[in-house]
C-alpha atoms as a PDB file:
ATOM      1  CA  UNK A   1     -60.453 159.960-121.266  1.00  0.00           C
ATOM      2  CA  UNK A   2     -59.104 158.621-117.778  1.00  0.00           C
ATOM      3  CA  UNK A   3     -58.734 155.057-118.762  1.00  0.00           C
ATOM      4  CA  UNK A   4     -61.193 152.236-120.022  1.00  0.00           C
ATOM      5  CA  UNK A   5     -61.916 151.337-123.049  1.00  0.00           C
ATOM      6  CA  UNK A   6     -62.116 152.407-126.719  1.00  0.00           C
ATOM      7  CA  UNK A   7     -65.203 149.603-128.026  1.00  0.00           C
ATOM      8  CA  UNK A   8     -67.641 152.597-128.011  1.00  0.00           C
ATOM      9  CA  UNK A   9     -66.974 155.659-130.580  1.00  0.00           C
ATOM     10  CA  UNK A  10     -68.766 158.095-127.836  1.00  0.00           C
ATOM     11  CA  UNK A  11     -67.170 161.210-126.208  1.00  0.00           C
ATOM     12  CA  UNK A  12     -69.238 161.738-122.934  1.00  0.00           C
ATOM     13  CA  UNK A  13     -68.192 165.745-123.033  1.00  0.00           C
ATOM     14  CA  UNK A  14     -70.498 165.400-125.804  1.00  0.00           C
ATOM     15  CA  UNK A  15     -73.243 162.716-125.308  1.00  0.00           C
ATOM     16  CA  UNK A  16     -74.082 164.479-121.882  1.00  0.00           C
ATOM     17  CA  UNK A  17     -76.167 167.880-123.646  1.00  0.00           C
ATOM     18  CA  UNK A  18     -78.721 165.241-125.771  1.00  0.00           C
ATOM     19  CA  UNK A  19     -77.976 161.463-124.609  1.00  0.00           C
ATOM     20  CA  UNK A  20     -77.391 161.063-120.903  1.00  0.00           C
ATOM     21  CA  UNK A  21     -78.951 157.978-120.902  1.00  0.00           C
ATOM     22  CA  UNK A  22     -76.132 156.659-123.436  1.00  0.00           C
ATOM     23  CA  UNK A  23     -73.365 158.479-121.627  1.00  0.00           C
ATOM     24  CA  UNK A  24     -74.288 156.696-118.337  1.00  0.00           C
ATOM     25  CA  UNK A  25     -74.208 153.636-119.845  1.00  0.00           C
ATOM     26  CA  UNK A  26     -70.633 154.464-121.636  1.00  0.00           C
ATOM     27  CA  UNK A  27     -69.354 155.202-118.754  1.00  0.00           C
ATOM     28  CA  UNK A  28     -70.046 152.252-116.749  1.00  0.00           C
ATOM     29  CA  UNK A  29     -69.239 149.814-119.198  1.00  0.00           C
ATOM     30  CA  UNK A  30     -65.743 151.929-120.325  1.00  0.00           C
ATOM     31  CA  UNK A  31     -64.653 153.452-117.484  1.00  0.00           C
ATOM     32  CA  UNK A  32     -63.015 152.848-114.173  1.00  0.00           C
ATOM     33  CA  UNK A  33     -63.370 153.755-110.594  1.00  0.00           C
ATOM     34  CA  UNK A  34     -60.258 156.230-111.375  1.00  0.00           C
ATOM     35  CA  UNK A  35     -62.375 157.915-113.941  1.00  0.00           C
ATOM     36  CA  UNK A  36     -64.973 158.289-111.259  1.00  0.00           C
ATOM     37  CA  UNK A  37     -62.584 159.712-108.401  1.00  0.00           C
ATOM     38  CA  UNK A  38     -60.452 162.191-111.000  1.00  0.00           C
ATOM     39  CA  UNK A  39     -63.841 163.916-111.850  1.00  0.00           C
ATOM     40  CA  UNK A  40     -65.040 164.192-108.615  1.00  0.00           C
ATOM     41  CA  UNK A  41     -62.177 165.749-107.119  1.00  0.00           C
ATOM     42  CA  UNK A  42     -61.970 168.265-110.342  1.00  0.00           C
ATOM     43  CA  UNK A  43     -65.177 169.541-110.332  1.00  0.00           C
ATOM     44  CA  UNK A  44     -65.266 169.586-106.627  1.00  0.00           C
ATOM     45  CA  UNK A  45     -62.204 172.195-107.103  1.00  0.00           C
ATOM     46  CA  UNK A  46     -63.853 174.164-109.224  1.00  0.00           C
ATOM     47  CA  UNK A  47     -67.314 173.915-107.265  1.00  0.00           C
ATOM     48  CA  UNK A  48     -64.842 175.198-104.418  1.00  0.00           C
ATOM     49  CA  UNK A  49     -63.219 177.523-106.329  1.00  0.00           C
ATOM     50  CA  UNK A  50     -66.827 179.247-107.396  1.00  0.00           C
ATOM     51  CA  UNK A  51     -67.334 179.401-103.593  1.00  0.00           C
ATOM     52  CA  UNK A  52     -64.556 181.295-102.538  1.00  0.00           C
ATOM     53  CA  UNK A  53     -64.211 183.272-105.338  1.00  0.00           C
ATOM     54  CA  UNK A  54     -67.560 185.427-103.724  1.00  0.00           C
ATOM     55  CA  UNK A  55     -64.920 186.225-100.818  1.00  0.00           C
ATOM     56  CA  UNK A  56     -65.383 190.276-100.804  1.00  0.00           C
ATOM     57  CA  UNK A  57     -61.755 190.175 -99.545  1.00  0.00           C
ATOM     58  CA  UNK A  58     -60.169 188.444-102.512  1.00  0.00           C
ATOM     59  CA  UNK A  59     -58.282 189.765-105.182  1.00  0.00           C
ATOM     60  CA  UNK A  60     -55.496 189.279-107.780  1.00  0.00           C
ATOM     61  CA  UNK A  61     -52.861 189.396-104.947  1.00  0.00           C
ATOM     62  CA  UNK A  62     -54.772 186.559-103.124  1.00  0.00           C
ATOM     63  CA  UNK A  63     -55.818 184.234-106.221  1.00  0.00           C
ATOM     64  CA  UNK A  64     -52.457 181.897-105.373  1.00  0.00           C
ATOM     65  CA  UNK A  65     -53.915 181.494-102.300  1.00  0.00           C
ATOM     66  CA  UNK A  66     -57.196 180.661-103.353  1.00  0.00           C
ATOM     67  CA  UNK A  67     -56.270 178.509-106.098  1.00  0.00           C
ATOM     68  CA  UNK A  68     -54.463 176.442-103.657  1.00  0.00           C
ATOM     69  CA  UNK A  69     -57.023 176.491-101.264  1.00  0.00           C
ATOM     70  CA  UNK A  70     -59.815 175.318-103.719  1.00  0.00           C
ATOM     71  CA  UNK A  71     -57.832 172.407-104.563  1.00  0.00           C
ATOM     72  CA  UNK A  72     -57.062 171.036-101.191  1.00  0.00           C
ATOM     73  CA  UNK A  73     -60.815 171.547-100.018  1.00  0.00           C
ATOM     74  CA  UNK A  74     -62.419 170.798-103.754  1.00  0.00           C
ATOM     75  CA  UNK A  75     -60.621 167.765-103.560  1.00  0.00           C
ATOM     76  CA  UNK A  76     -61.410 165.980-100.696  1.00  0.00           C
ATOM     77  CA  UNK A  77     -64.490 167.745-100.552  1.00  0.00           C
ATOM     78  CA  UNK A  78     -65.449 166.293-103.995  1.00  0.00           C
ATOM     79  CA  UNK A  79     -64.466 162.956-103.134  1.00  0.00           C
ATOM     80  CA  UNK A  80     -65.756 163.226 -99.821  1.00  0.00           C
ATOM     81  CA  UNK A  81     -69.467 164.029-101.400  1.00  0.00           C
ATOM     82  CA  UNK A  82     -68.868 160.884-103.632  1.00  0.00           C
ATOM     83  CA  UNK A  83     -69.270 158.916-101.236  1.00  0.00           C
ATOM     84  CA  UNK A  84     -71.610 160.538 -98.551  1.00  0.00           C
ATOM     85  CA  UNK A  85     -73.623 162.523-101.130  1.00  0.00           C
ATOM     86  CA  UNK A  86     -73.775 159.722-103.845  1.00  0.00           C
ATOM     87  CA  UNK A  87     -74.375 156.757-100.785  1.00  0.00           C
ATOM     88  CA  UNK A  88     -77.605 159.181-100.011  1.00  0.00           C
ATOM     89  CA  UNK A  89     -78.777 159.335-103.427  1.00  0.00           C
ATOM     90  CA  UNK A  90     -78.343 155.855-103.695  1.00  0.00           C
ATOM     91  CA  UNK A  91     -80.350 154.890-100.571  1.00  0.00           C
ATOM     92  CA  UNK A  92     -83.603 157.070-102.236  1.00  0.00           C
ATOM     93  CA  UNK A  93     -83.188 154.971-105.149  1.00  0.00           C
ATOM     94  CA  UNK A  94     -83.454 151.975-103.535  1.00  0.00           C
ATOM     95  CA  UNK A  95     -86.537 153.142-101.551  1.00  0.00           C
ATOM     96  CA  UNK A  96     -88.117 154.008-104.773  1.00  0.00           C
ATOM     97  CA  UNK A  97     -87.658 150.752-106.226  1.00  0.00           C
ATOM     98  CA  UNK A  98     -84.674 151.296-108.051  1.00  0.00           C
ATOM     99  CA  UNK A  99     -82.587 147.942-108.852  1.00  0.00           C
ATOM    100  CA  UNK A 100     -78.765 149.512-109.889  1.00  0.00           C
ATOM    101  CA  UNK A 101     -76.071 149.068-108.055  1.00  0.00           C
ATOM    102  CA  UNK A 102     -74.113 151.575-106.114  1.00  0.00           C
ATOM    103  CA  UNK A 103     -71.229 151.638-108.266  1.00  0.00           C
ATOM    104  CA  UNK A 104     -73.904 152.704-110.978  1.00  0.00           C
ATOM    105  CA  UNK A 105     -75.128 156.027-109.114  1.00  0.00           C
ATOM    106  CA  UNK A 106     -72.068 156.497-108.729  1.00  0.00           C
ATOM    107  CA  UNK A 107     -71.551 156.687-112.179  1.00  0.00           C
ATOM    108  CA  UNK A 108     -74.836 159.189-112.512  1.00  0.00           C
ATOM    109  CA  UNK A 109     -73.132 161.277-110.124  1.00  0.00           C
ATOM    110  CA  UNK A 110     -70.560 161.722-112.412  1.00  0.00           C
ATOM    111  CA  UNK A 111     -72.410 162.587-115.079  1.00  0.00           C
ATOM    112  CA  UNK A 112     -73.714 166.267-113.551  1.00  0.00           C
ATOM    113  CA  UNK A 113     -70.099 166.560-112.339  1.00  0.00           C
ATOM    114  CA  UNK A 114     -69.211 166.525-115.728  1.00  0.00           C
ATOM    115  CA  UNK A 115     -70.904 169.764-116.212  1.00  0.00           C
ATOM    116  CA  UNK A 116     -69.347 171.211-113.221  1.00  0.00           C
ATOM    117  CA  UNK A 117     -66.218 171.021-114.941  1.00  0.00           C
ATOM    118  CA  UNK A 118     -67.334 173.265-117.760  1.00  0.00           C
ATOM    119  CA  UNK A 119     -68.993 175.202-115.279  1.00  0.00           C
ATOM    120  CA  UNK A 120     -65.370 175.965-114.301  1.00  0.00           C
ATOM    121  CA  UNK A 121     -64.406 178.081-117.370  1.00  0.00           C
ATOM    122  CA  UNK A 122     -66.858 180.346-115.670  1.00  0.00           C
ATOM    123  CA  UNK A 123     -64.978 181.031-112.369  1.00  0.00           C
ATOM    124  CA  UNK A 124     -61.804 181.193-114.236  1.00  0.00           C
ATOM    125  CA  UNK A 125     -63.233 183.938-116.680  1.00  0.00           C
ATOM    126  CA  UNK A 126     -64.713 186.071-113.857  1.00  0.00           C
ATOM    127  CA  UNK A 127     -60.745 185.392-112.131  1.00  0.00           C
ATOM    128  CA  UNK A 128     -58.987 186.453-115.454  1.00  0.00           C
ATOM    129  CA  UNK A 129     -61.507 188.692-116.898  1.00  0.00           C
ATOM    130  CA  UNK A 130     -62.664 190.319-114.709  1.00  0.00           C
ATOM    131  CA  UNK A 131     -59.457 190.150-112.842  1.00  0.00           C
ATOM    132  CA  UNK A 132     -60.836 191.764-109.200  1.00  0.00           C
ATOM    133  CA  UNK A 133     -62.680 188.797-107.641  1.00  0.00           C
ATOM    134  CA  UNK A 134     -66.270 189.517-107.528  1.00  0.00           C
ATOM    135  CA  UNK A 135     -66.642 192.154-104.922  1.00  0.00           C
ATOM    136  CA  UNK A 136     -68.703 194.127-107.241  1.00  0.00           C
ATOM    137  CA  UNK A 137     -69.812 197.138-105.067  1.00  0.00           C
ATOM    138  CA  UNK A 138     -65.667 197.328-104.454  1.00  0.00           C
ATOM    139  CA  UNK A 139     -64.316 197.431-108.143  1.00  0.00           C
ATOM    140  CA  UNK A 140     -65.423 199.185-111.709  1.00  0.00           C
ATOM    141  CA  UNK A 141     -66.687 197.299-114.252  1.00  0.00           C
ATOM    142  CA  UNK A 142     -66.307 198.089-118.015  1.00  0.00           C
ATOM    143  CA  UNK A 143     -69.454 197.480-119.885  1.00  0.00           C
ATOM    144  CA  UNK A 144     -67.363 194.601-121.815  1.00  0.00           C
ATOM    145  CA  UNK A 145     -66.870 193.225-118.347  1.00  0.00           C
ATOM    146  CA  UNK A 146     -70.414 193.723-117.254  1.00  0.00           C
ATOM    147  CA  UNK A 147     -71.673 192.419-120.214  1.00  0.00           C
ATOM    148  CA  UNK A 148     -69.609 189.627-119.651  1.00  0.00           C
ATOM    149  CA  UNK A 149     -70.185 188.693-115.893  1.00  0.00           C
ATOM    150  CA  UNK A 150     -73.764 188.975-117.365  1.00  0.00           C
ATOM    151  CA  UNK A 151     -73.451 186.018-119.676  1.00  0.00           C
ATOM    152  CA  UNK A 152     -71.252 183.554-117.742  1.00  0.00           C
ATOM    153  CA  UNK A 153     -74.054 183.691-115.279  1.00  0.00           C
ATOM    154  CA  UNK A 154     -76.605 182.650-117.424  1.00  0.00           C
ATOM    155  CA  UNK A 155     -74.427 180.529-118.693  1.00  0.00           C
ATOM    156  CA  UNK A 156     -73.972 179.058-115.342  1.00  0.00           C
ATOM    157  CA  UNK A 157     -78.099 178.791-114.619  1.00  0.00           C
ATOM    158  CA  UNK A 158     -77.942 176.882-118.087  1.00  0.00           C
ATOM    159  CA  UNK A 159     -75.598 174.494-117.415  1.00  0.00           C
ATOM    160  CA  UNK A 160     -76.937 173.780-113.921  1.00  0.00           C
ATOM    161  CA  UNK A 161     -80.331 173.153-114.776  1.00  0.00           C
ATOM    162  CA  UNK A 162     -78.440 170.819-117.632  1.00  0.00           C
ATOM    163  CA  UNK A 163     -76.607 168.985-115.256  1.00  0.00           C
ATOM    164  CA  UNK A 164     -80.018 168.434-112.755  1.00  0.00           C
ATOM    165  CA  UNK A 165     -81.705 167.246-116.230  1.00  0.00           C
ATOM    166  CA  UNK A 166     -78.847 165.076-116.760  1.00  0.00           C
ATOM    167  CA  UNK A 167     -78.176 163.608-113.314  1.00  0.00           C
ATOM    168  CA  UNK A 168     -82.863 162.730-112.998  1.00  0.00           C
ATOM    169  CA  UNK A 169     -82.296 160.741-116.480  1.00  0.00           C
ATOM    170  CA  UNK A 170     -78.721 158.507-115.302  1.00  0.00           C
ATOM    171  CA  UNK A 171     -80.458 157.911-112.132  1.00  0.00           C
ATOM    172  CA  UNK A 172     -83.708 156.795-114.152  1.00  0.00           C
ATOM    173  CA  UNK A 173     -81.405 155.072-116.407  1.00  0.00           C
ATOM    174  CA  UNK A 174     -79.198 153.324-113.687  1.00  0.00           C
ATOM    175  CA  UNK A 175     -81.657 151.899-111.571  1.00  0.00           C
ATOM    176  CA  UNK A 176     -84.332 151.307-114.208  1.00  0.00           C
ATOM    177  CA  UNK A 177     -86.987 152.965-111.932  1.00  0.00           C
ATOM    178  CA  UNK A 178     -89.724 155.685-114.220  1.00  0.00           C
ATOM    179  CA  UNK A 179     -88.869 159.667-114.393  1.00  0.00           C
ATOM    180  CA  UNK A 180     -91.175 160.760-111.841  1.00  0.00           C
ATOM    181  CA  UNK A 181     -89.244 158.128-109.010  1.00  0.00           C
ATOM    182  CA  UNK A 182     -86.138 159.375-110.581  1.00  0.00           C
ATOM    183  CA  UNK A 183     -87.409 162.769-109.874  1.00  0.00           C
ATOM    184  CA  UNK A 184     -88.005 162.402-106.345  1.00  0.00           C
ATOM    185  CA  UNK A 185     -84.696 160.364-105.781  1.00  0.00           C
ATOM    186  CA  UNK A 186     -83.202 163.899-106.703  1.00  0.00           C
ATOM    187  CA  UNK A 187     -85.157 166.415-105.245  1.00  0.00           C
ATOM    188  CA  UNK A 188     -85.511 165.058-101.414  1.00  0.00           C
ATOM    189  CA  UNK A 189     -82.387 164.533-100.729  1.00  0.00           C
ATOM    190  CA  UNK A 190     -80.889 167.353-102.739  1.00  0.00           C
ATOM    191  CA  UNK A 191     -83.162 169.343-100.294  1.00  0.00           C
ATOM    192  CA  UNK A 192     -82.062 167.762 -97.386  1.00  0.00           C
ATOM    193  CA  UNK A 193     -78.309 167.974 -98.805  1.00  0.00           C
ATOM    194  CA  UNK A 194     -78.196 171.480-100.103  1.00  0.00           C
ATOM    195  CA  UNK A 195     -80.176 173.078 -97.958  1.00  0.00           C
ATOM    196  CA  UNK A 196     -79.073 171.779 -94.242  1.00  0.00           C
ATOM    197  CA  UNK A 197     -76.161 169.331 -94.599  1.00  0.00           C
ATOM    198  CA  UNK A 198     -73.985 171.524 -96.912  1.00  0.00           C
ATOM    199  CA  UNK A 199     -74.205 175.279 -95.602  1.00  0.00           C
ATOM    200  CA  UNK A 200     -73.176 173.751 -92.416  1.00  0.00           C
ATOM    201  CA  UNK A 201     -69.882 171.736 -94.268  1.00  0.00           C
ATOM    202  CA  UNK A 202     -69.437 174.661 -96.254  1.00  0.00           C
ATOM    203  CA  UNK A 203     -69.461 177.585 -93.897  1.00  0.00           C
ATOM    204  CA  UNK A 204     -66.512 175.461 -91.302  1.00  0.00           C
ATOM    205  CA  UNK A 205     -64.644 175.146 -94.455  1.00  0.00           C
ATOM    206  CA  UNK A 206     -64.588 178.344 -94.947  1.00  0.00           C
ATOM    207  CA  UNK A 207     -63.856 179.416 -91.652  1.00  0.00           C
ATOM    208  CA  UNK A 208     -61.213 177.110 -92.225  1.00  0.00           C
ATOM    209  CA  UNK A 209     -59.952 178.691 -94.944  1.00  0.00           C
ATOM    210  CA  UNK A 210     -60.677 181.804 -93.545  1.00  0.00           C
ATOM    211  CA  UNK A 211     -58.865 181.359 -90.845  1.00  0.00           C
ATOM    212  CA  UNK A 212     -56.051 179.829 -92.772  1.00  0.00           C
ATOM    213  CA  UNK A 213     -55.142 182.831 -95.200  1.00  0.00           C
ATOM    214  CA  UNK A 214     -55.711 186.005 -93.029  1.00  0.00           C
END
């Protein structure tokens, strides 16, 4: 897709729902650091773009704004958690045992991001679809649209779970360290990450933002 090579007939949008392990390897033999920073900065629009988009105070009239926003956070935010976020995961590894290098987890963290980016269709549906932001107790929902906002959210659970699946299996597959050590390199510092380090980053970003658009 964004550069490297054609030796290997594989299409990582596909390879990532059944063979993470080969798409991890594709992707580190094929592709570049490029590839690596273009998909971290889209899905870290989108991830932004999911964020903002539960602003009770957006609507149609403000979506410009948002899209614009989203991009400028999303993308230095995404490559921002490359680094910091990927650098963390990569230090667990290594204290499990793992023998990869850091350009490889950084490859496994692109595999999950891969999944943000179809995660995206999601916000843009609810946007489009929808069409009033997702202040639900402020708007009135069709059943089609109910129905709807019902399905890209399971949709959503789906493909996160997916991309947790995916990201346990690259890291196993990376640093050539067993499930269960792969397991743990994910869940203590996603813990850490998502539950103390992030709500802080996010919530002055919005402010930010916020602040920035009023």
């Amino acid at each position: 897709m964004f550069g490297g090579s054609d030796e290997k007939p594989l299409n990582e949008w596909i390879s990532i729902w059944l063979h993470p392990r080969n798409t991890v390897n594709f992707l580190m033999e094929s592709k570049s650091t490029k590839f690596i920073w273009i998909v971290t900065m889209i899905a870290g629009f989108f991830n932004t773009l999911g964020s903002l988009s539960f602003d009770p105070m957006n609507d149609t009239e403000r979506f410009s704004e948002t899209l614009r926003w989203s991009f400028i956070i999303g993308t230095i935010g995404g490559l921002f958690c490359l680094y910091a976020v990927g650098g963390f995961f990569h230090l667990f590894a290594m204290l499990f045992g793992g023998k990869g290098k850091l350009r490889g987890t950084f490859m496994a963290y692109c595999v999950p991001n891969l999944f943000f980016i179809i995660l995206g269709a999601k916000w843009l549906l609810d946007w489009f679809l929808i069409s009033r932001g997702l202040d639900v107790s402020a708007a009135t929902f069709s059943t089609f649209q109910e129905s709807l906002f019902i399905i890209t959210n399971k949709l959503a659970i789906i493909l996160l779970l997916c991309s947790s699946v995916a990201f346990i299996i690259s890291i196993a597959e990376v640093h050539a360290i067993s499930i269960w050590k792969a397991i743990s390199t994910f869940l203590i510092p996603a813990i850490i990450i998502y539950y103390f380090i992030l709500p802080l980053l996010y919530l002055m970003l919005y402010y930010i933002w916020r602040s920035c658009v009023a």
